[in-house]
N, C-alpha and C. Protein backbone atom coordinates (compact mmCIF):
# COMPACT_ATOMS: atom_id res chain seq x y z
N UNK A 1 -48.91 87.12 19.63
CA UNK A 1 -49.27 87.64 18.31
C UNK A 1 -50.18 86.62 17.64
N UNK A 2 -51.18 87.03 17.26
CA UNK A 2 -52.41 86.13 16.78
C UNK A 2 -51.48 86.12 15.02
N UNK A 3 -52.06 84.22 14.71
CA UNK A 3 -51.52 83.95 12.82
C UNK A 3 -51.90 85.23 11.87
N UNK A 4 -53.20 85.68 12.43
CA UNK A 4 -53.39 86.60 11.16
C UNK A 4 -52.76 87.89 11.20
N UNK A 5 -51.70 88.38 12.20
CA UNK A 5 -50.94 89.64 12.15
C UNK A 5 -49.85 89.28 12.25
N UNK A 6 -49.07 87.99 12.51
CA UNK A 6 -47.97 87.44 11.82
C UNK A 6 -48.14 87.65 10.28
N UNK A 7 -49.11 86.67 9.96
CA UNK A 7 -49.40 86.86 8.68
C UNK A 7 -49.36 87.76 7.57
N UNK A 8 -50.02 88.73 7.96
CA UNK A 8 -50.04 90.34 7.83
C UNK A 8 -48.60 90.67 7.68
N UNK A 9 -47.95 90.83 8.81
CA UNK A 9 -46.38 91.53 8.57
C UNK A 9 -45.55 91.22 7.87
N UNK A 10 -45.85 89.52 7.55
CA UNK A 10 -44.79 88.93 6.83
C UNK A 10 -45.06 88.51 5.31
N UNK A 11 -46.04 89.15 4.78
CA UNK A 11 -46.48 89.08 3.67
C UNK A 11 -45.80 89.33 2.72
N UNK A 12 -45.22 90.90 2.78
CA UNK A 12 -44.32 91.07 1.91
C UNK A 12 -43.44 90.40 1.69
N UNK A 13 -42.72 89.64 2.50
CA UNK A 13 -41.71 89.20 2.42
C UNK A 13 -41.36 87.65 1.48
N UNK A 14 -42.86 87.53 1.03
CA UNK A 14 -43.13 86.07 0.81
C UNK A 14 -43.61 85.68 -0.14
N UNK A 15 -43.99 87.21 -1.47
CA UNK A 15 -44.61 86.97 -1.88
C UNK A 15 -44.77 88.59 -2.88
N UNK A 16 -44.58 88.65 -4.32
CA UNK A 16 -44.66 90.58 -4.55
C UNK A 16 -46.24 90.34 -4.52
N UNK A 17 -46.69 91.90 -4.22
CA UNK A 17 -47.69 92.28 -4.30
C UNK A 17 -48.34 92.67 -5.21
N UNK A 18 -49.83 92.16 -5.77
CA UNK A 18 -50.75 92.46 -6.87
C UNK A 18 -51.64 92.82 -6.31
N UNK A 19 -52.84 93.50 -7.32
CA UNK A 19 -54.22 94.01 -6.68
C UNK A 19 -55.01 92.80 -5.59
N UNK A 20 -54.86 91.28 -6.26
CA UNK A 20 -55.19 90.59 -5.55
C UNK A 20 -54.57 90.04 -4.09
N UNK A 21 -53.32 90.58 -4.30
CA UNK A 21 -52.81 90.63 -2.68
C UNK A 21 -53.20 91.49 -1.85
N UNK A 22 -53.22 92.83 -2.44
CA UNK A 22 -53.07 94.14 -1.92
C UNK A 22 -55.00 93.70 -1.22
N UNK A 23 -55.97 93.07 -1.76
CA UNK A 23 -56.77 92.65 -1.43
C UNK A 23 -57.28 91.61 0.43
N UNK A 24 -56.09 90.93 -0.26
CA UNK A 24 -56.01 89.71 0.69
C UNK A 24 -55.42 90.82 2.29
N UNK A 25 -54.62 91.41 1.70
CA UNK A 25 -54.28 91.99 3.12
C UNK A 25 -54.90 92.94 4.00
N UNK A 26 -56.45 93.67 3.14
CA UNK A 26 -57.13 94.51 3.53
C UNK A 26 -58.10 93.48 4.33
N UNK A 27 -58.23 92.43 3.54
CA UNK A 27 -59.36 91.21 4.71
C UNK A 27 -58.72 90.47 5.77
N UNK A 28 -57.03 90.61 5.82
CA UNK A 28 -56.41 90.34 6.62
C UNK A 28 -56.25 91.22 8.07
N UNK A 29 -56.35 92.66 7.49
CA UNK A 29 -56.12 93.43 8.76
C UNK A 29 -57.26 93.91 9.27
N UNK A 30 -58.26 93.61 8.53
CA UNK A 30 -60.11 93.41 8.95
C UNK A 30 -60.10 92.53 9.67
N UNK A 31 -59.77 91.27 9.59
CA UNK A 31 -60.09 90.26 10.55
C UNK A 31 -59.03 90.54 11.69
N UNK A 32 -57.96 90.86 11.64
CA UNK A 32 -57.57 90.95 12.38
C UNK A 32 -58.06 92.40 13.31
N UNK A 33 -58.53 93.25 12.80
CA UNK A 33 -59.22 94.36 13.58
C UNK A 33 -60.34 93.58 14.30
N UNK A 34 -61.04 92.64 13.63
CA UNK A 34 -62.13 92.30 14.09
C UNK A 34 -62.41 91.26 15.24
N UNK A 35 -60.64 90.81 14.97
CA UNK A 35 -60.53 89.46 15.88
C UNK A 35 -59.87 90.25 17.44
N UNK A 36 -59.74 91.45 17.21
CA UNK A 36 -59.03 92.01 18.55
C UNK A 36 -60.60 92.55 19.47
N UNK A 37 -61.55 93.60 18.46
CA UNK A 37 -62.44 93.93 18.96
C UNK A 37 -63.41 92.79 20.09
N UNK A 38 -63.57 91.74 19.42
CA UNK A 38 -64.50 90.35 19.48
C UNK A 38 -63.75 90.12 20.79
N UNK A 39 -62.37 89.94 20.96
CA UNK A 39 -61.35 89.93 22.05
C UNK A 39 -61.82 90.79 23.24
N UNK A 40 -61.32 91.54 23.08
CA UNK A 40 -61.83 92.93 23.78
C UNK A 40 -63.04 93.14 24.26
N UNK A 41 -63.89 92.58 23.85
CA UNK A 41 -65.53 92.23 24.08
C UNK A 41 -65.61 91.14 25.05
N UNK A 42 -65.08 90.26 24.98
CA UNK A 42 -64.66 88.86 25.66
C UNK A 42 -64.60 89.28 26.96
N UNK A 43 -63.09 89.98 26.69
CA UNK A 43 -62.44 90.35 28.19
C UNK A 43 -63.84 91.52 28.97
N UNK A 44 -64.22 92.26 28.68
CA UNK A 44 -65.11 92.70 29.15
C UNK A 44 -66.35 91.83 30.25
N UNK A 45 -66.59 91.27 28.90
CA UNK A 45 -67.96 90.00 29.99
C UNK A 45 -67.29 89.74 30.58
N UNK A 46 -65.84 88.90 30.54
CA UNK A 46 -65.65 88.33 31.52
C UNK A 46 -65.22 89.19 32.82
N UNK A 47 -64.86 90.25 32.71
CA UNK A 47 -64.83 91.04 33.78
C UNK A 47 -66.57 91.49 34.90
N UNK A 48 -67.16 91.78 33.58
CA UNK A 48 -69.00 91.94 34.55
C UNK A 48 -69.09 90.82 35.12
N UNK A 49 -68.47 89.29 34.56
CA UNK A 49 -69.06 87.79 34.89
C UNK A 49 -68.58 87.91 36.51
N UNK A 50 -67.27 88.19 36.10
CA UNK A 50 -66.62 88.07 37.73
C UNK A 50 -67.01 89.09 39.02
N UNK A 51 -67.41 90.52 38.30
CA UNK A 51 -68.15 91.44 39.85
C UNK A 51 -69.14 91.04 39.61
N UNK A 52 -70.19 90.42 38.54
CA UNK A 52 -71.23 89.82 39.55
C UNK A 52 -71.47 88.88 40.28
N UNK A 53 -70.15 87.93 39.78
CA UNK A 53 -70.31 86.69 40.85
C UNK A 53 -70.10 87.20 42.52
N UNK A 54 -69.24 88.52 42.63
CA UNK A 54 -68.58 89.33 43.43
C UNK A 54 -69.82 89.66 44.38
N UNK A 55 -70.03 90.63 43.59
CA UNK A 55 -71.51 91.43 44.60
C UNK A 55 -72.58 90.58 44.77
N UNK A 56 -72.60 89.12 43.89
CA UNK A 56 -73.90 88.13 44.80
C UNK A 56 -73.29 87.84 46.29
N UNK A 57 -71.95 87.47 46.09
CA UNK A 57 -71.02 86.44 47.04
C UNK A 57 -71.54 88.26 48.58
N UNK A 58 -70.53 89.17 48.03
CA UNK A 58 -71.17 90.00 49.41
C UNK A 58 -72.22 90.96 49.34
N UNK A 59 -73.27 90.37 48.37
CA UNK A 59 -74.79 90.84 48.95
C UNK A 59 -75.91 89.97 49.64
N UNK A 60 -75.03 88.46 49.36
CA UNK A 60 -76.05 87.89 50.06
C UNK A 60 -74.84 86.68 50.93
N UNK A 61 -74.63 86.88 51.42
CA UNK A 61 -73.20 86.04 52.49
C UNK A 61 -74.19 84.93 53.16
N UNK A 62 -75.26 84.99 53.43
CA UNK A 62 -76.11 83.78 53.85
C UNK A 62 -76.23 82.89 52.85
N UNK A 63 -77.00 83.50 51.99
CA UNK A 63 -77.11 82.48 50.79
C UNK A 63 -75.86 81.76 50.80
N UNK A 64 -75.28 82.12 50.31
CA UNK A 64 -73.79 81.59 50.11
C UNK A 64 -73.05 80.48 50.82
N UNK A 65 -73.20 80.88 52.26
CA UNK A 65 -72.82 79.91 53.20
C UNK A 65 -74.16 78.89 53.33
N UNK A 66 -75.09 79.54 53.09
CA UNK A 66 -76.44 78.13 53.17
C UNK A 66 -76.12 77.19 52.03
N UNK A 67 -76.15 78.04 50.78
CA UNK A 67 -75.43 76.94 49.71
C UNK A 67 -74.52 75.74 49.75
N UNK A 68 -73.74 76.44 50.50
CA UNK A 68 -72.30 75.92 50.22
C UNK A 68 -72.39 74.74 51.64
N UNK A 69 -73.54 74.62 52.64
CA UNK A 69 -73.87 73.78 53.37
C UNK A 69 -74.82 72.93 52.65
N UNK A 70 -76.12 73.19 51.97
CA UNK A 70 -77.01 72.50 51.34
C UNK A 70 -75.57 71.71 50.51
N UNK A 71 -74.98 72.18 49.86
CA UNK A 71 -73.95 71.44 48.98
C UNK A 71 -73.23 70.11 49.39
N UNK A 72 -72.76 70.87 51.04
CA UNK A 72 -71.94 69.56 51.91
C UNK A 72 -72.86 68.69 52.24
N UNK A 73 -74.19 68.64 52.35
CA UNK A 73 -75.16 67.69 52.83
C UNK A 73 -75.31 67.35 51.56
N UNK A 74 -75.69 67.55 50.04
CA UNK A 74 -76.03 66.39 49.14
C UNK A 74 -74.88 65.58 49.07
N UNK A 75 -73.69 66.15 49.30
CA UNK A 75 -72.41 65.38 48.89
C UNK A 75 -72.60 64.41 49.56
N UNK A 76 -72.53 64.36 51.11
CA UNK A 76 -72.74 63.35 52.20
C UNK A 76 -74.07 62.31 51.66
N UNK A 77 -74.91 62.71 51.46
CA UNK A 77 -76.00 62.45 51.13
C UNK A 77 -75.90 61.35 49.63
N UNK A 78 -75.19 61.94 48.85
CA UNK A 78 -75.15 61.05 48.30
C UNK A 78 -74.04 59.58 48.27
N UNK A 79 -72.81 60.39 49.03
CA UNK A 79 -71.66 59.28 49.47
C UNK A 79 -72.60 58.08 50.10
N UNK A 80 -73.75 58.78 50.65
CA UNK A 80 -74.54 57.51 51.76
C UNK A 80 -75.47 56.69 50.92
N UNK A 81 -76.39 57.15 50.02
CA UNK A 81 -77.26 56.47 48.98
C UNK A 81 -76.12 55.26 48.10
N UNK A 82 -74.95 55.77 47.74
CA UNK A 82 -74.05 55.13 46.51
C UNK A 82 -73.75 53.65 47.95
N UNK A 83 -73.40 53.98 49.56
CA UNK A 83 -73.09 52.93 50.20
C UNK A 83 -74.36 51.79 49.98
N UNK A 84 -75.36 52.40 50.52
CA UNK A 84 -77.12 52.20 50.58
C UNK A 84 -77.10 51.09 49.19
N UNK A 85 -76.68 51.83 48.16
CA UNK A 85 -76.96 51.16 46.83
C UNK A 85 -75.98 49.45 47.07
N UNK A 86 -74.67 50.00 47.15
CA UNK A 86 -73.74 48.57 47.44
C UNK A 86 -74.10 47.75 47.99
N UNK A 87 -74.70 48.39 49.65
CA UNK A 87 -75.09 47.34 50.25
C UNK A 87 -76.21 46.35 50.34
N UNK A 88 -77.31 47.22 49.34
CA UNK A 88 -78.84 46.26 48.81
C UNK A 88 -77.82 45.42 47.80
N UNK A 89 -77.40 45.94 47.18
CA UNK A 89 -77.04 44.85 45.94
C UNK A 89 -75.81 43.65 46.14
N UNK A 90 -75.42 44.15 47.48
CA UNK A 90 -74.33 42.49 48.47
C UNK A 90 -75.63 41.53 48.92
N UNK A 91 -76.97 42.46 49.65
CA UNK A 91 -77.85 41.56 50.26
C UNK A 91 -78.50 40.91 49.59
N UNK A 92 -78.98 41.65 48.08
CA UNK A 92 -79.41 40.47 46.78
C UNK A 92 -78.84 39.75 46.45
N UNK A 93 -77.49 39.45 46.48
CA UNK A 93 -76.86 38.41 45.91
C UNK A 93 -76.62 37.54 47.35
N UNK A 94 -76.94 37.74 48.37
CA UNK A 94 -76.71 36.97 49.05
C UNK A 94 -78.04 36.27 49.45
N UNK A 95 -79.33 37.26 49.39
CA UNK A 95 -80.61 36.53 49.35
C UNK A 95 -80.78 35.42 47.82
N UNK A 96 -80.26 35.54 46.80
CA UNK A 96 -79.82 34.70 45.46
C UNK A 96 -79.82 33.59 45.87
N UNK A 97 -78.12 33.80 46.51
CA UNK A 97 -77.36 32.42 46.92
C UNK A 97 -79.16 31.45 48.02
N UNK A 98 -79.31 32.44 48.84
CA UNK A 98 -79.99 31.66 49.91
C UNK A 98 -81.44 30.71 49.14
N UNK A 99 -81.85 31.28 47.99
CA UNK A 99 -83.06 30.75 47.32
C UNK A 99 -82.61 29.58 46.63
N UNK A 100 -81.37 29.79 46.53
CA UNK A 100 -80.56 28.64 45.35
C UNK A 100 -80.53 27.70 46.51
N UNK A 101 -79.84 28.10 47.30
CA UNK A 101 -80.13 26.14 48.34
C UNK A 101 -81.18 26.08 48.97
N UNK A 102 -81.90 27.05 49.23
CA UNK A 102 -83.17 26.55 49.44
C UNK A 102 -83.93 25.91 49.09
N UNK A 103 -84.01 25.89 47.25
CA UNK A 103 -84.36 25.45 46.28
C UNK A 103 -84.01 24.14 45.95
N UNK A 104 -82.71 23.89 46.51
CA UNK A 104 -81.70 22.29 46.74
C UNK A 104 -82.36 21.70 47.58
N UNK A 105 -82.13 22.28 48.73
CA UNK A 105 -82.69 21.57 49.82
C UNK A 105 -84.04 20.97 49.81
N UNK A 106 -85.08 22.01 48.87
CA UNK A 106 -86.57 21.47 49.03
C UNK A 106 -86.27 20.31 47.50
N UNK A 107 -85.81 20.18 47.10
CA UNK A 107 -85.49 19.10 46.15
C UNK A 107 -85.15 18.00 46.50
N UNK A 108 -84.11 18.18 47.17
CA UNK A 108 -83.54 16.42 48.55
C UNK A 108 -84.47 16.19 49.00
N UNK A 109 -85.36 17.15 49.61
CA UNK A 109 -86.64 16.84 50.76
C UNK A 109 -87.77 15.98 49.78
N UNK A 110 -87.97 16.54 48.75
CA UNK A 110 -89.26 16.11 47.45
C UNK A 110 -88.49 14.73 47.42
N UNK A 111 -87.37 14.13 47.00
CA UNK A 111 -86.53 13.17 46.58
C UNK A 111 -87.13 11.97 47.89
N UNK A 112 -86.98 12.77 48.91
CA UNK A 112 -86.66 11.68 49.96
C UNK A 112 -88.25 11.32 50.26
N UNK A 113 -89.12 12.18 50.14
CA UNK A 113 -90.57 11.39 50.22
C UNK A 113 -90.94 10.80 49.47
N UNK A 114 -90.25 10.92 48.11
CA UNK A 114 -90.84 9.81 47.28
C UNK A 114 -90.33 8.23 47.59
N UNK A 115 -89.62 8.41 48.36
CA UNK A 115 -88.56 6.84 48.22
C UNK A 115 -89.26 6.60 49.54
């Protein structure tokens, strides 16, 4: 039961009635007419949403299965780029490290020709 036809039924009970109630309850059972229709409209699309997802799925059964393969290959595809990515960015930090003593080493070497 939607608030506004709770609402609605239990009005009387809560409250005597004046022109300005007798008001309130005519925009009450409007919206609530209006909130069932809008409903009802809903359920509809969503019923066309679902036979057309229906009649793509068995009017075109290739597509579908090509999709749903193109799909398993980006997945793979990308599981492999995200490794690809890890593993450039272990070999930069390990080409880092290698410039850093390299950089030592040609320093001892500069050191030792001067002496």
């Amino acid at each position: 039961m939607s608030l506004s036809t709770f609402l609605l039924e239990n009005l009387y009970k809560y409250q005597p009635c004046t022109s300005f109630c007798v008001d309130e309850q005519n925009e009450l059972l409007e919206a609530t007419q209006r909130e069932a229709e809008l409903q009802r409209q809903i359920d509809g699309l969503q019923s066309q949403v679902t036979e057309l997802h229906k009649t793509r799925e068995e009017a075109n059964p290739e597509l579908s299965s090509e999709f749903q393969s193109l799909k398993e290959k980006l997945n793979e595809h990308s599981k492999q780029l995200e490794q690809s990515t890890e593993k450039l960015s272990q070999i930069e930090s390990e080409n880092l490290n290698l410039l850093d003593k390299n950089q030592a080493l040609n320093m001892v070497s500069n050191k030792k020709r001067q002496f």
